[in-house]
C-alpha atoms as a PDB file:
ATOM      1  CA  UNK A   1      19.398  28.398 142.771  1.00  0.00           C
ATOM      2  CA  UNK A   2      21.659  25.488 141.492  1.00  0.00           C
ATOM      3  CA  UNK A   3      23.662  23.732 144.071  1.00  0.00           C
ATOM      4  CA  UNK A   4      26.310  21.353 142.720  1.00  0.00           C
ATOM      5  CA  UNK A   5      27.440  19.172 145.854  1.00  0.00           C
ATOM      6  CA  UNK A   6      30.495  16.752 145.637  1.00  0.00           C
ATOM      7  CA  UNK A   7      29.978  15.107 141.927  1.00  0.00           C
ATOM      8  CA  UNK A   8      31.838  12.584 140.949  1.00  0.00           C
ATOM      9  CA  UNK A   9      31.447  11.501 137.065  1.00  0.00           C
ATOM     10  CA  UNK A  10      33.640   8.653 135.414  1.00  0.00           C
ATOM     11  CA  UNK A  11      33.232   6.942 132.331  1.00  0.00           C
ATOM     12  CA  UNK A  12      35.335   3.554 132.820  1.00  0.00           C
ATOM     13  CA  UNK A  13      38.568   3.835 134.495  1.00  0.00           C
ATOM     14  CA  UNK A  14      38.617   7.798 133.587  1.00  0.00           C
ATOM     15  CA  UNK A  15      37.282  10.612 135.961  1.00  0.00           C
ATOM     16  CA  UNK A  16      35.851  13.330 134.571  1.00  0.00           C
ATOM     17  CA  UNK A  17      34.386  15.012 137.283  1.00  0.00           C
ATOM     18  CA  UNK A  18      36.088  14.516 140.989  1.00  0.00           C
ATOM     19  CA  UNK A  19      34.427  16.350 143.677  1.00  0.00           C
ATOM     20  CA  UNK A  20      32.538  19.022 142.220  1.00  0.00           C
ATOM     21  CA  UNK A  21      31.395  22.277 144.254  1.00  0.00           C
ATOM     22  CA  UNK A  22      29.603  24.694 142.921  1.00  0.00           C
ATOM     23  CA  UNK A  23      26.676  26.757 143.623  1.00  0.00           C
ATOM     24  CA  UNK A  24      25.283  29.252 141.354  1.00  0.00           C
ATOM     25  CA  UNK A  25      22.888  32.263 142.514  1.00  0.00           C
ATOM     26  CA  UNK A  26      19.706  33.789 140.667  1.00  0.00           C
ATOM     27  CA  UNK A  27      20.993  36.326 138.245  1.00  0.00           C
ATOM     28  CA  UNK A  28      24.292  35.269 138.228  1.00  0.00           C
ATOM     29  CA  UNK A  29      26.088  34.485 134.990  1.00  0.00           C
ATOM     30  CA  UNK A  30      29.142  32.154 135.184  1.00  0.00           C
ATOM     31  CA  UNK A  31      31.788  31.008 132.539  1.00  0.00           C
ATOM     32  CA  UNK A  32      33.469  27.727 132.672  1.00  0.00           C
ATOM     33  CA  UNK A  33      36.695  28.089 131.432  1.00  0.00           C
ATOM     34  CA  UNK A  34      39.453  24.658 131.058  1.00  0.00           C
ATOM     35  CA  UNK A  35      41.164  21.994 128.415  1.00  0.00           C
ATOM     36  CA  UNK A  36      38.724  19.820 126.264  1.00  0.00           C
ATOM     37  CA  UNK A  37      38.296  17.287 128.502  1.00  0.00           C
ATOM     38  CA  UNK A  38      38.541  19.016 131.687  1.00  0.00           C
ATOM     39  CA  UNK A  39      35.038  17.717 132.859  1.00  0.00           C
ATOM     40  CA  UNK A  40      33.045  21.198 131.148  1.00  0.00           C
ATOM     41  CA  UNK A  41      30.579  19.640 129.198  1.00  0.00           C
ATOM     42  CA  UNK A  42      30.625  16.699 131.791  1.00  0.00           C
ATOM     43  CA  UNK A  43      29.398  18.704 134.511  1.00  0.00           C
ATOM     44  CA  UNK A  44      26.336  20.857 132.184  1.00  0.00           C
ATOM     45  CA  UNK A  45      25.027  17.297 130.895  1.00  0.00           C
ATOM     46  CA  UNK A  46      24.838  15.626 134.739  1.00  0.00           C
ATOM     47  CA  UNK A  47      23.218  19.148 135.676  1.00  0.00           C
ATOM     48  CA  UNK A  48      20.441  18.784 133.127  1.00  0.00           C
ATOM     49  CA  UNK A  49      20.270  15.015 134.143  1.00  0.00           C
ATOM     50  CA  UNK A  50      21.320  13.708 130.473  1.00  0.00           C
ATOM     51  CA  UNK A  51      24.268  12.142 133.199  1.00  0.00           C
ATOM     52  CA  UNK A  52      23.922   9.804 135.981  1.00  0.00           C
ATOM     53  CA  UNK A  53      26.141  11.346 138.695  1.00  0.00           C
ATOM     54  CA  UNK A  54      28.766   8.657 140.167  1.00  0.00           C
ATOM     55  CA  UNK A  55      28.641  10.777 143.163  1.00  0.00           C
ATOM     56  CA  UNK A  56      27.272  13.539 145.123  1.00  0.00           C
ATOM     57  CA  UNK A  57      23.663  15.725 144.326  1.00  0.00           C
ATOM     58  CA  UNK A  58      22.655  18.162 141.987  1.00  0.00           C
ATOM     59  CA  UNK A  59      19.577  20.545 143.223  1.00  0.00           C
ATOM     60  CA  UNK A  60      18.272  23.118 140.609  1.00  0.00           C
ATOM     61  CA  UNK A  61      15.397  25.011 143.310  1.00  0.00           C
ATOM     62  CA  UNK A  62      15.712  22.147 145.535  1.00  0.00           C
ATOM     63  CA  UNK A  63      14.584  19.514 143.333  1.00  0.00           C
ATOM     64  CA  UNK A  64      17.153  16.405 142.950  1.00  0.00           C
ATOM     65  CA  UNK A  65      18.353  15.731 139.427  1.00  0.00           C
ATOM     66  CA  UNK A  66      19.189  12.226 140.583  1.00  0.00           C
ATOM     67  CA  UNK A  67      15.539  11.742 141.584  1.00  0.00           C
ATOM     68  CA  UNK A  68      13.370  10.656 138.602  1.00  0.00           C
ATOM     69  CA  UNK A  69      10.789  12.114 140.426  1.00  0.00           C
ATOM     70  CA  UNK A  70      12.020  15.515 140.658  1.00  0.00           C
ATOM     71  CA  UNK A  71      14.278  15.587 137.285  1.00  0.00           C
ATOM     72  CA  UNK A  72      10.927  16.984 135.418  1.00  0.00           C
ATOM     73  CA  UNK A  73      10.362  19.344 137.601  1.00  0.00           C
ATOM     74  CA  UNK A  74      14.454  20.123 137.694  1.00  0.00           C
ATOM     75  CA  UNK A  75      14.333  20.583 133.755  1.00  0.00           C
ATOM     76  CA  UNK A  76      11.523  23.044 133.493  1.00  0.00           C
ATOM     77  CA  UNK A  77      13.688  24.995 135.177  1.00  0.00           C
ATOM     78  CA  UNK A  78      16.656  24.917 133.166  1.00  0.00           C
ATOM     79  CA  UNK A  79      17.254  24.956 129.472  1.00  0.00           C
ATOM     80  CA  UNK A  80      20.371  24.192 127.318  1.00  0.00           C
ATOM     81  CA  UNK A  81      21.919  25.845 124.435  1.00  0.00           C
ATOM     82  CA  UNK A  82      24.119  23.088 122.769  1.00  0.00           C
ATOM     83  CA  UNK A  83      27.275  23.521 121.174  1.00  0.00           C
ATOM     84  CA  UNK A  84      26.435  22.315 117.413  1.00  0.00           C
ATOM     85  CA  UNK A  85      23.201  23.996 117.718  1.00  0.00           C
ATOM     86  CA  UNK A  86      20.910  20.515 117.475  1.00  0.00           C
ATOM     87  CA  UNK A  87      18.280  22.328 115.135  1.00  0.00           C
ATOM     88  CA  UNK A  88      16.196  19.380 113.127  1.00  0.00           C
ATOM     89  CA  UNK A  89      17.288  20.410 109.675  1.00  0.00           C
ATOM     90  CA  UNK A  90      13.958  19.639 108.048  1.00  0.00           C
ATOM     91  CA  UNK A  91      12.094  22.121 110.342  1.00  0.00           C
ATOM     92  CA  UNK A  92      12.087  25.617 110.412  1.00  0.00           C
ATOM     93  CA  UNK A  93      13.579  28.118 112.598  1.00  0.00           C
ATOM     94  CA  UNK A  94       9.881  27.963 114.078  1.00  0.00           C
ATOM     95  CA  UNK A  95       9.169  24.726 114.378  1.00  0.00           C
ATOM     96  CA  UNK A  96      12.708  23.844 116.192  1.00  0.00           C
ATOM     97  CA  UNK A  97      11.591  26.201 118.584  1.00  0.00           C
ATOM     98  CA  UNK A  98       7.855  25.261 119.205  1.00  0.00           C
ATOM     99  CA  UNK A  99       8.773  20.992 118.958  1.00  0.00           C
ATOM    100  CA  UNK A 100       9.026  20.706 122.742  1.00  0.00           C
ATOM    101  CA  UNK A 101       6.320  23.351 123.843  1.00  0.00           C
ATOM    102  CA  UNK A 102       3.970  21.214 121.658  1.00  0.00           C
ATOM    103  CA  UNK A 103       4.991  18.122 121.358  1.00  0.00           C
ATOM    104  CA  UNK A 104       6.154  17.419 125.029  1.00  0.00           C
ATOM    105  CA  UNK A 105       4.332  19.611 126.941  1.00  0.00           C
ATOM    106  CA  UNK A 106       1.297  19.806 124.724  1.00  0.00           C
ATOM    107  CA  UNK A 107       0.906  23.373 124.473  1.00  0.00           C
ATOM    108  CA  UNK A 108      -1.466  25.092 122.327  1.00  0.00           C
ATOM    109  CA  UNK A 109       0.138  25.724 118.908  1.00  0.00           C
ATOM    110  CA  UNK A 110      -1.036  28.814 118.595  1.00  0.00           C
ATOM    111  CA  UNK A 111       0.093  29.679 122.135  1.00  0.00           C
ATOM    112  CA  UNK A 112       3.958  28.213 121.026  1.00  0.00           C
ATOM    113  CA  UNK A 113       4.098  29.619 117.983  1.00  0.00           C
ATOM    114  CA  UNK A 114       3.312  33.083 119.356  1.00  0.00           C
ATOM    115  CA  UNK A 115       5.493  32.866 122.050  1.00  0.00           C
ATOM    116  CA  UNK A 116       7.902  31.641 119.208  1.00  0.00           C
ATOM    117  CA  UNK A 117       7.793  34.867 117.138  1.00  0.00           C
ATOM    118  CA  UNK A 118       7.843  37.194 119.806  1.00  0.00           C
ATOM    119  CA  UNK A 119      11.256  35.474 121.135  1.00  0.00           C
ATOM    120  CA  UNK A 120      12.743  35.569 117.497  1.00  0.00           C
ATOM    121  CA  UNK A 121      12.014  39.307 117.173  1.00  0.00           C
ATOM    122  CA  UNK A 122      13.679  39.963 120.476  1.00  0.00           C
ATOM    123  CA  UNK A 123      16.546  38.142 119.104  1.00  0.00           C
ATOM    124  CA  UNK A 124      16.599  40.166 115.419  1.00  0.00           C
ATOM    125  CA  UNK A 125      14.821  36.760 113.610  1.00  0.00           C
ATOM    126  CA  UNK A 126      11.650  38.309 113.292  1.00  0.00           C
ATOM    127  CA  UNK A 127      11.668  37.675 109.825  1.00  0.00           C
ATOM    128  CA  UNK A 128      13.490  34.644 109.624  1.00  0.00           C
ATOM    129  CA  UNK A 129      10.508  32.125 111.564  1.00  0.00           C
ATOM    130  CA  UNK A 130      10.090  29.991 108.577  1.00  0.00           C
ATOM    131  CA  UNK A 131      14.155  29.551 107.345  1.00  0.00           C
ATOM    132  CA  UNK A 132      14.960  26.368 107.286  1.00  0.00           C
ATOM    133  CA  UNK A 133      18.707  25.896 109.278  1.00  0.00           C
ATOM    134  CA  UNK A 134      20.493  25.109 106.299  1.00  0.00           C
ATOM    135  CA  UNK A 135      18.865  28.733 105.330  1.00  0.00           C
ATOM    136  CA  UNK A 136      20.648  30.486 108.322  1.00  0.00           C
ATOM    137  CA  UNK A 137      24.250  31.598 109.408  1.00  0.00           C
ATOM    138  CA  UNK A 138      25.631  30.046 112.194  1.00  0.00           C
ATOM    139  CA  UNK A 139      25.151  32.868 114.627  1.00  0.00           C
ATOM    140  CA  UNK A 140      21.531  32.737 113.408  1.00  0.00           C
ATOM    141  CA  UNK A 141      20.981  29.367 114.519  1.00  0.00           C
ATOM    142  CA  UNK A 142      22.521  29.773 118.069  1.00  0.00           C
ATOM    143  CA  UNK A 143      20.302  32.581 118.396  1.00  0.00           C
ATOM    144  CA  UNK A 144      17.901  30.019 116.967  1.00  0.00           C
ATOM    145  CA  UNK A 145      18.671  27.309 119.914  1.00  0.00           C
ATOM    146  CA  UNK A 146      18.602  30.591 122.848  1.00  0.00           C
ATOM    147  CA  UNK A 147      15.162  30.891 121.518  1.00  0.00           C
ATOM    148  CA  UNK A 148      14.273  26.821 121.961  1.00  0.00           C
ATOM    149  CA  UNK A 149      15.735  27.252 125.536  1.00  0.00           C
ATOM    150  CA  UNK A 150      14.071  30.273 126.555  1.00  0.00           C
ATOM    151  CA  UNK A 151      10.821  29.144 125.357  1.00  0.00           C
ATOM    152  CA  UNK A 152      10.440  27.321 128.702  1.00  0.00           C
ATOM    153  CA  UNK A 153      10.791  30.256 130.741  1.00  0.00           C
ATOM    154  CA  UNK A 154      13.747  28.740 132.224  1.00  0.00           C
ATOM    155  CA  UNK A 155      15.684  30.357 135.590  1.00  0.00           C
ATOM    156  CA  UNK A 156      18.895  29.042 134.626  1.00  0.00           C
ATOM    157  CA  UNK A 157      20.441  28.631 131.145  1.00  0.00           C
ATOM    158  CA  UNK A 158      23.114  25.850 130.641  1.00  0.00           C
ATOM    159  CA  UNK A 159      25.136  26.791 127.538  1.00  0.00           C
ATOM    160  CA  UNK A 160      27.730  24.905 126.045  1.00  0.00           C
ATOM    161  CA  UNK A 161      30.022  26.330 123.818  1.00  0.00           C
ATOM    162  CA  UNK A 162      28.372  28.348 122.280  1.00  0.00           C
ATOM    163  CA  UNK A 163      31.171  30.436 119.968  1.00  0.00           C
ATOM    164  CA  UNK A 164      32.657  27.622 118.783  1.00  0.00           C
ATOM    165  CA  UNK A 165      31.745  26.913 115.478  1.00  0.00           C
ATOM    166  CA  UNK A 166      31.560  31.066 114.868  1.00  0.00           C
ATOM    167  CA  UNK A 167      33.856  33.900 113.698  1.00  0.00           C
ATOM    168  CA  UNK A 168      35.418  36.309 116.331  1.00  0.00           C
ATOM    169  CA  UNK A 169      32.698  39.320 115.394  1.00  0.00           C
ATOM    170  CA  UNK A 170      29.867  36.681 115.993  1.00  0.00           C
ATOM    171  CA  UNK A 171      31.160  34.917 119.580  1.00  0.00           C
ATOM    172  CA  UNK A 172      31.434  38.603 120.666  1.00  0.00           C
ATOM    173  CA  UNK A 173      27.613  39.656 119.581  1.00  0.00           C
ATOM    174  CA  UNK A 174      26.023  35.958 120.653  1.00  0.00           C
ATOM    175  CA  UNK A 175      27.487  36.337 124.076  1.00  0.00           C
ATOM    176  CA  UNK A 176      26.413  39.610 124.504  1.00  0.00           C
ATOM    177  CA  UNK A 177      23.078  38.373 123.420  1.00  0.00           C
ATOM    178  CA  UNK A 178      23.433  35.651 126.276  1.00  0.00           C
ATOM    179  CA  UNK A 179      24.006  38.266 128.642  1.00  0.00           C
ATOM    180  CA  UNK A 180      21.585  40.519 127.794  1.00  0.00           C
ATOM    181  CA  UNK A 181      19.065  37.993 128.015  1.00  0.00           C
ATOM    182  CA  UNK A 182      19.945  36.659 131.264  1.00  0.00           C
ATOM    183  CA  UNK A 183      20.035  40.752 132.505  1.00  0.00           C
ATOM    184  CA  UNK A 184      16.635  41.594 130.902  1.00  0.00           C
ATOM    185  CA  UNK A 185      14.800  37.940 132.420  1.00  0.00           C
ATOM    186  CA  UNK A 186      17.352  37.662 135.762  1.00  0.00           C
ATOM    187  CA  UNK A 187      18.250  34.147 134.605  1.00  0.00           C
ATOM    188  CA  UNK A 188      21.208  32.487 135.625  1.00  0.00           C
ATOM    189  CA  UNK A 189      23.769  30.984 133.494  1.00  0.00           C
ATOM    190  CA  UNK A 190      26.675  28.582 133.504  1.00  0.00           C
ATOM    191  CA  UNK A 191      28.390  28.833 129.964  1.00  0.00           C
ATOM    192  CA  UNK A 192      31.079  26.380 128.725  1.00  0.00           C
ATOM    193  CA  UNK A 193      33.490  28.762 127.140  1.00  0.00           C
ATOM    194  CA  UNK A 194      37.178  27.831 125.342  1.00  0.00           C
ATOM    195  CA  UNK A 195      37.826  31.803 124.719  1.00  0.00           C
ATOM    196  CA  UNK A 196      39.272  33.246 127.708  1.00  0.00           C
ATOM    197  CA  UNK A 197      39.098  36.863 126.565  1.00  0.00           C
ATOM    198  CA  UNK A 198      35.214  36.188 126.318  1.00  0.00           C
ATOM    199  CA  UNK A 199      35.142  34.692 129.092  1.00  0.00           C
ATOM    200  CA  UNK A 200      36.669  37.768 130.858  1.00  0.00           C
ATOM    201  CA  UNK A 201      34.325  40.372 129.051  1.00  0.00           C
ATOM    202  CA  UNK A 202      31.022  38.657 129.363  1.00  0.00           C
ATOM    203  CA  UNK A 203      31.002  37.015 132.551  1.00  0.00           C
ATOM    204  CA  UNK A 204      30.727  38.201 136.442  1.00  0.00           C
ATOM    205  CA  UNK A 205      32.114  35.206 137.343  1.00  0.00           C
ATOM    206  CA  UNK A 206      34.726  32.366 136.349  1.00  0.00           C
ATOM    207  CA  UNK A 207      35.626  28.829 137.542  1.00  0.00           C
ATOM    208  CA  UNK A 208      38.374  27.474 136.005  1.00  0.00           C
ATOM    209  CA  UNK A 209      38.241  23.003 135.795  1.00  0.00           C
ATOM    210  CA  UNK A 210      40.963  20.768 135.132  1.00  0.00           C
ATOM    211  CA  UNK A 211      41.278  17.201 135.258  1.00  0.00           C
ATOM    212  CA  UNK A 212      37.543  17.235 136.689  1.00  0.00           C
ATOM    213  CA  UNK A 213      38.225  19.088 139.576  1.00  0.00           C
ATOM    214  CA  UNK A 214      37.827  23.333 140.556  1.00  0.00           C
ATOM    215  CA  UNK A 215      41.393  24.927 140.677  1.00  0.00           C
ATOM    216  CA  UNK A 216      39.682  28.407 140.358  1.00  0.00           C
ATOM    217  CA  UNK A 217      36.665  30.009 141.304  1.00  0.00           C
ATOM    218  CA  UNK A 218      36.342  34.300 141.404  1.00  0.00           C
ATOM    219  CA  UNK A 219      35.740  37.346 139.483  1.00  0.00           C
ATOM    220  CA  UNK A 220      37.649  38.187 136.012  1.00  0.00           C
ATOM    221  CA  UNK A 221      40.174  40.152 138.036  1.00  0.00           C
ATOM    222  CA  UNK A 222      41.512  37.598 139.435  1.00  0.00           C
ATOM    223  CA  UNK A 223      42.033  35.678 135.954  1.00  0.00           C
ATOM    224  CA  UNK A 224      45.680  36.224 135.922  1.00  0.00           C
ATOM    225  CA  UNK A 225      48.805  34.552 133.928  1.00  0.00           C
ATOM    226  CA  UNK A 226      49.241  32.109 137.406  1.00  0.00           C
ATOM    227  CA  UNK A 227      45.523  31.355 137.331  1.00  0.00           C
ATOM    228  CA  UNK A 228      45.286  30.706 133.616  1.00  0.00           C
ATOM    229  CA  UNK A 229      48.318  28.549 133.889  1.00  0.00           C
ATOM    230  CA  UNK A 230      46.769  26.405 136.977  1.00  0.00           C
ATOM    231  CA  UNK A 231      44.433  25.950 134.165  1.00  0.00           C
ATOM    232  CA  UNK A 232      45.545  24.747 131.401  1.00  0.00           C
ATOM    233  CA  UNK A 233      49.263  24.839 131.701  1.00  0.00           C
ATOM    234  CA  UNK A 234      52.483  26.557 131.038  1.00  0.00           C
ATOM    235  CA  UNK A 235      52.344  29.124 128.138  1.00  0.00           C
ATOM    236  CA  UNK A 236      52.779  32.755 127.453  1.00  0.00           C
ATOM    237  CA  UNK A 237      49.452  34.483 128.632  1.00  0.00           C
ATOM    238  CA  UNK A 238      50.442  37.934 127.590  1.00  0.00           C
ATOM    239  CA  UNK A 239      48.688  38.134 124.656  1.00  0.00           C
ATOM    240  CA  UNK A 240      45.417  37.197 126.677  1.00  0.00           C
ATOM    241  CA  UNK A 241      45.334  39.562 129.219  1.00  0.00           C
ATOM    242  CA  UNK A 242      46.507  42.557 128.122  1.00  0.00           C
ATOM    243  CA  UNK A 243      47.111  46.154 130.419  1.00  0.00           C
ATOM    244  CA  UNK A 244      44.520  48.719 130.244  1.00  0.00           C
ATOM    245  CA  UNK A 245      43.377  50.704 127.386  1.00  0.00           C
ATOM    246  CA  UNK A 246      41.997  54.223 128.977  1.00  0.00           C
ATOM    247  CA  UNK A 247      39.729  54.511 126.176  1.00  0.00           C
ATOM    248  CA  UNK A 248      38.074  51.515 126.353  1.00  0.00           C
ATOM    249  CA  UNK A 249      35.308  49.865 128.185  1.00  0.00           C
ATOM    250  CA  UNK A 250      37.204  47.825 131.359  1.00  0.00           C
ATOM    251  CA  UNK A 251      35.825  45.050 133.986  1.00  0.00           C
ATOM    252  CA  UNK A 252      36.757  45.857 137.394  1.00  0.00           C
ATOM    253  CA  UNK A 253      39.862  43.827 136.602  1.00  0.00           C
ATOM    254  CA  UNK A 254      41.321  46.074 134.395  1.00  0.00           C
ATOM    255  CA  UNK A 255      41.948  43.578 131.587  1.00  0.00           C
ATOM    256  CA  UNK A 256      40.757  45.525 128.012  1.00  0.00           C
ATOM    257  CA  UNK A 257      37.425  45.063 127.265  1.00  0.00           C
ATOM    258  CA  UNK A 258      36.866  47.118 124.118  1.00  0.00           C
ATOM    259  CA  UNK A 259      32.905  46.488 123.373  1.00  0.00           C
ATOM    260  CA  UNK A 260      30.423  48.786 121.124  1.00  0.00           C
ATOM    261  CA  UNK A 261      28.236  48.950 124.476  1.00  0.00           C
ATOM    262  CA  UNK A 262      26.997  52.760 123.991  1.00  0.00           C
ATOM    263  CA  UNK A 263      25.061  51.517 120.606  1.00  0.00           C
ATOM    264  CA  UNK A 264      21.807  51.018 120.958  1.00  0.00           C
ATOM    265  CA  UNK A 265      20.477  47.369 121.785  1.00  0.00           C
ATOM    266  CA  UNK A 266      17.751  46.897 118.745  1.00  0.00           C
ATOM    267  CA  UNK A 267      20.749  47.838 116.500  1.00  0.00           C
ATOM    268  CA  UNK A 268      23.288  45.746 118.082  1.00  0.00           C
ATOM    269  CA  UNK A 269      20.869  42.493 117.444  1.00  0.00           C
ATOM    270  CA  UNK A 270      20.172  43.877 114.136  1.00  0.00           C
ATOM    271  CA  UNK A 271      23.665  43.208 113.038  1.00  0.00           C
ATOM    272  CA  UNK A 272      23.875  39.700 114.451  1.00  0.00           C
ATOM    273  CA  UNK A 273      24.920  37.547 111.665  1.00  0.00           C
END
């Protein structure tokens, strides 16, 4: 379980994070939705302790991020997908994933690199283990830096942004991938998300930031044109939540959630591109 308790996170005379609560439950997968610069990517760094907290505690199973002590033991729990994907570009899809397993841990490399293959195959890059990045579309290489993070074994997945440097049809299939994952392995996951509509489809959970602090935390039903406005400010929400389409696949909200979930799975991560 992560338990975020009263953090506090400034850099200068700016606060980026002012009095965060937040506690996250095995299995559950939460989007963070709010304005570039709302404290989002603030708040996944000082969870995976690559940020000294000004303020308050961070517990991922109990152990203290703030603790060097128990900030190993914290991060073997956890594992991040970053937003520009942070692949080494001279190694291959492989090799990205295997570098911590062996070179940190010291792992067998046999052990790594089969653990390696079997987690590209479950992502449809069976065949792609020795591309080089510069080889592979950018959905590819998110599913590329899942695979680094889930190497671990990880309970809780800390993913930031992960749709933004991809194509509408792509977000939609990586963060069905994310969720699928997270069902299939019960992981948790917070994910740092600027699409509210994905957001809204993919998540069971939302908590909206601004200006560092929580001004929403609930289900996707309750992600109305007030809430999205506490947000991020006055605008026409219309064209983001839109009324319900009988034929299509809904959250308990009733916002539209039109997804190709009756296909089969293995061909659904076959056409990940």
């Amino acid at each position: 379980m992560l338990k975020v308790e009263n953090v506090k996170k400034a850099f200068g005379a700016v606060t980026v994070l002012d009095g965060v609560d937040l506690t996250v439950k095995p299995g559950e997968v939460v989007s963070i939705l709010g304005s570039s610069g709302s404290g989002k990517s603030t708040l996944i760094r000082c969870i995976n302790g690559l940020e000294k907290l000004d303020g308050g505690r961070i517990t991922v199973d109990d152990f203290d991020v703030s603790n060097p002590r128990d900030l190993s033991e914290a991060r073997k729990r956890s594992g991040t997908v970053f937003q520009l994907f942070n692949l080494y570009p001279h190694m291959t899809a492989l090799q990205n994933i295997t570098l911590a397993p062996v070179e940190v841990l010291k792992k067998p490399r046999a052990e790594a690199e089969e653990k390696a293959r079997a987690l590209l195959a479950s992502v449809g890059l069976g065949e792609r283990a020795d591309a080089y990045p510069a080889q592979l579309s950018g959905g590819q290489r998110q599913r590329v830096g899942i695979c680094r993070a889930l190497i671990q074994h990880p309970e809780l997945l800390l993913v930031d942004e992960p749709t933004a440097s991809l194509d509408p049809k792509t977000s939609r299939q990586i963060m069905r991938l994310i969720k699928e994952l997270c069902e299939e392995r019960k992981l948790s996951a917070i994910i740092n998300i600027h699409d509210v509509m994905l957001a809204q489809m993919f998540a069971e959970r939302i908590v909206g930031l601004k200006a560092g602090e929580i001004v929403y935390d609930g289900s996707p039903a309750g992600l109305t044109a007030e809430v999205l406005t506490k947000i991020y400010g006055e605008e026409d929400w219309s064209a983001t939540i839109r009324p319900v389409d009988e034929d299509a696949d809904q959250g308990e909200a009733g916002n539209v959630i039109a997804l190709d979930t009756h296909m089969p799975r293995r061909d659904r991560l076959a056409g990940l591109t």
